[in-house]
Protein backbone atom coordinates (compact mmCIF):
# COMPACT_ATOMS: atom_id res chain seq x y z
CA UNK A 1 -14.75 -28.55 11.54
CA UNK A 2 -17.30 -26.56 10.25
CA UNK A 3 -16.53 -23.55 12.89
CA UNK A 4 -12.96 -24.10 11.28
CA UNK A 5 -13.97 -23.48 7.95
CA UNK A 6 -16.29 -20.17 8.84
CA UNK A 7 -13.13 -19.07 10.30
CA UNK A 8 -10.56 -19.45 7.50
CA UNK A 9 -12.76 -17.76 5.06
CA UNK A 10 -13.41 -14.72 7.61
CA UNK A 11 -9.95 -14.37 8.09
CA UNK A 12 -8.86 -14.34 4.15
CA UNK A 13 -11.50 -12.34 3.54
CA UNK A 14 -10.41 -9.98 5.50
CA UNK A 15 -6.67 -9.93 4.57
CA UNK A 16 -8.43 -9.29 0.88
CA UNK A 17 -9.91 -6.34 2.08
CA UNK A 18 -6.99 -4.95 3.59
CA UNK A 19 -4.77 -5.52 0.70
CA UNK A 20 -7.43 -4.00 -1.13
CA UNK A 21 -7.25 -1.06 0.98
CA UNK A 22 -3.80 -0.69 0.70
CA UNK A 23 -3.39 -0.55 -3.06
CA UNK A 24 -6.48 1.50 -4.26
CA UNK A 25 -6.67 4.72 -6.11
CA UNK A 26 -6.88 7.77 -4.09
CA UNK A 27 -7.92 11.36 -5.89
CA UNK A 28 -5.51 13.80 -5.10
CA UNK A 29 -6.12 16.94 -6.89
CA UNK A 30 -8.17 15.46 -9.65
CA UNK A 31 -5.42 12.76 -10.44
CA UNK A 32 -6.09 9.28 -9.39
CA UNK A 33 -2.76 7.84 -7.79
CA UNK A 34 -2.33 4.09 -6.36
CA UNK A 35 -0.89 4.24 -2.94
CA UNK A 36 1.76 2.28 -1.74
CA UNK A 37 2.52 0.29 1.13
CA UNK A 38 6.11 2.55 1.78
CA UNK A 39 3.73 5.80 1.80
CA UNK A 40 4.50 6.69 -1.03
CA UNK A 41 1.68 7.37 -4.12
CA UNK A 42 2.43 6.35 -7.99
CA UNK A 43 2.80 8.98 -9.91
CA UNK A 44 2.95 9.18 -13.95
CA UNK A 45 6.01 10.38 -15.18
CA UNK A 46 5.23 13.37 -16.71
CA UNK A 47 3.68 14.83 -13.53
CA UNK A 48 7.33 14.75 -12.16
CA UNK A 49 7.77 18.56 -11.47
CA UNK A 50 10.30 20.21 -14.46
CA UNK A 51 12.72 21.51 -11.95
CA UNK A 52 13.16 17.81 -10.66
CA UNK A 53 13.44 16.57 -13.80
CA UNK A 54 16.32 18.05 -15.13
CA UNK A 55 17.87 18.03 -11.97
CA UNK A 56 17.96 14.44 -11.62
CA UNK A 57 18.51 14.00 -15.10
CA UNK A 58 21.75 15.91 -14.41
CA UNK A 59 22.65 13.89 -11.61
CA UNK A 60 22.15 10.44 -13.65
CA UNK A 61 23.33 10.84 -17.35
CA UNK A 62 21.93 8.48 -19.72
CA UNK A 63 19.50 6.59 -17.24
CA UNK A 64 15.74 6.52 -18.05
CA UNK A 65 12.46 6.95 -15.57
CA UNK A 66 10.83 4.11 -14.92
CA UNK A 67 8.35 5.04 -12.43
CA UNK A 68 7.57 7.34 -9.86
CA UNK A 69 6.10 7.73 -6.81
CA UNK A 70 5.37 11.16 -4.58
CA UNK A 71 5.39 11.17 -0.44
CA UNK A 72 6.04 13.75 2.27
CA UNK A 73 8.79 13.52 4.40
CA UNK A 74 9.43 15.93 7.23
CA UNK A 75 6.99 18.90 5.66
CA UNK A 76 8.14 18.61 2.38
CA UNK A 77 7.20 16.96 -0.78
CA UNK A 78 9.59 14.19 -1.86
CA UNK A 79 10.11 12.05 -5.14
CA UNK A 80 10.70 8.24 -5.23
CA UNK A 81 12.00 7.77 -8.90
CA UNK A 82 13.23 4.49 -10.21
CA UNK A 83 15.55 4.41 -13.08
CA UNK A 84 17.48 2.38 -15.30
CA UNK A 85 21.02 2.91 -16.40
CA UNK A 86 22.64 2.01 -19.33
CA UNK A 87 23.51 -1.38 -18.51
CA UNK A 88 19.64 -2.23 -17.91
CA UNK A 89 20.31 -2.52 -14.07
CA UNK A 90 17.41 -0.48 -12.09
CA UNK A 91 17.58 1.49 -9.14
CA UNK A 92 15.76 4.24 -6.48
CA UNK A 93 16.22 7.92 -5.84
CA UNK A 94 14.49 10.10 -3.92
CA UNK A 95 15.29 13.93 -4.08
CA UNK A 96 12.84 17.00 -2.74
CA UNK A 97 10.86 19.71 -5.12
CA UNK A 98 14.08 21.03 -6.03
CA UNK A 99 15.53 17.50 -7.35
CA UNK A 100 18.21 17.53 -4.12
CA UNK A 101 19.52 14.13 -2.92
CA UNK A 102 17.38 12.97 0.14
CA UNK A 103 19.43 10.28 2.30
């Protein structure tokens, strides 16, 4: 029993430590960002790139950012951006450094 105990606590230790892992601050460039388990890193809002911006603001009148996330996807810098439309209802983008539709 007590061999079954020892090994319970090892084991959810170690899932702790892995979750831990997973969801910690990196420093990128000076800016601390919280990775996430898709590969993609939280970003704040305002360090969405101007160009993208406006482009996706073009693309979705009326809807407001959420939150945002930045990742690389075949050699190029990509944008995860939640928003929320008018009705309330949220959903995902993700367009390149030019604010371009990625599929």
């Amino acid at each position: 029993m007590k061999k079954v105990l020892v090994m319970i606590a090892t084991v959810m230790s170690l899932g702790n430590g892995i979750m831990e892992a997973a969801t910690s601050a990196l420093p990128i460039n000076g800016t601390n960002y919280v990775y996430a388990t898709d590969g993609y890193s939280k970003i704040e809002i305002k360090d969405i790139p101007e160009k993208v911006m406006q482009a996706v603001e073009k693309e979705n009148p009326g809807c407001y950012f959420f939150e945002a996330y930045i990742g690389y996807q075949g050699g190029q810098t990509v944008y995860k951006i939640e928003l929320i439309d008018q009705a309330g209802e949220s959903f995902f983008i993700v367009v390149n450094d030019k604010g371009e539709s990625i599929k």
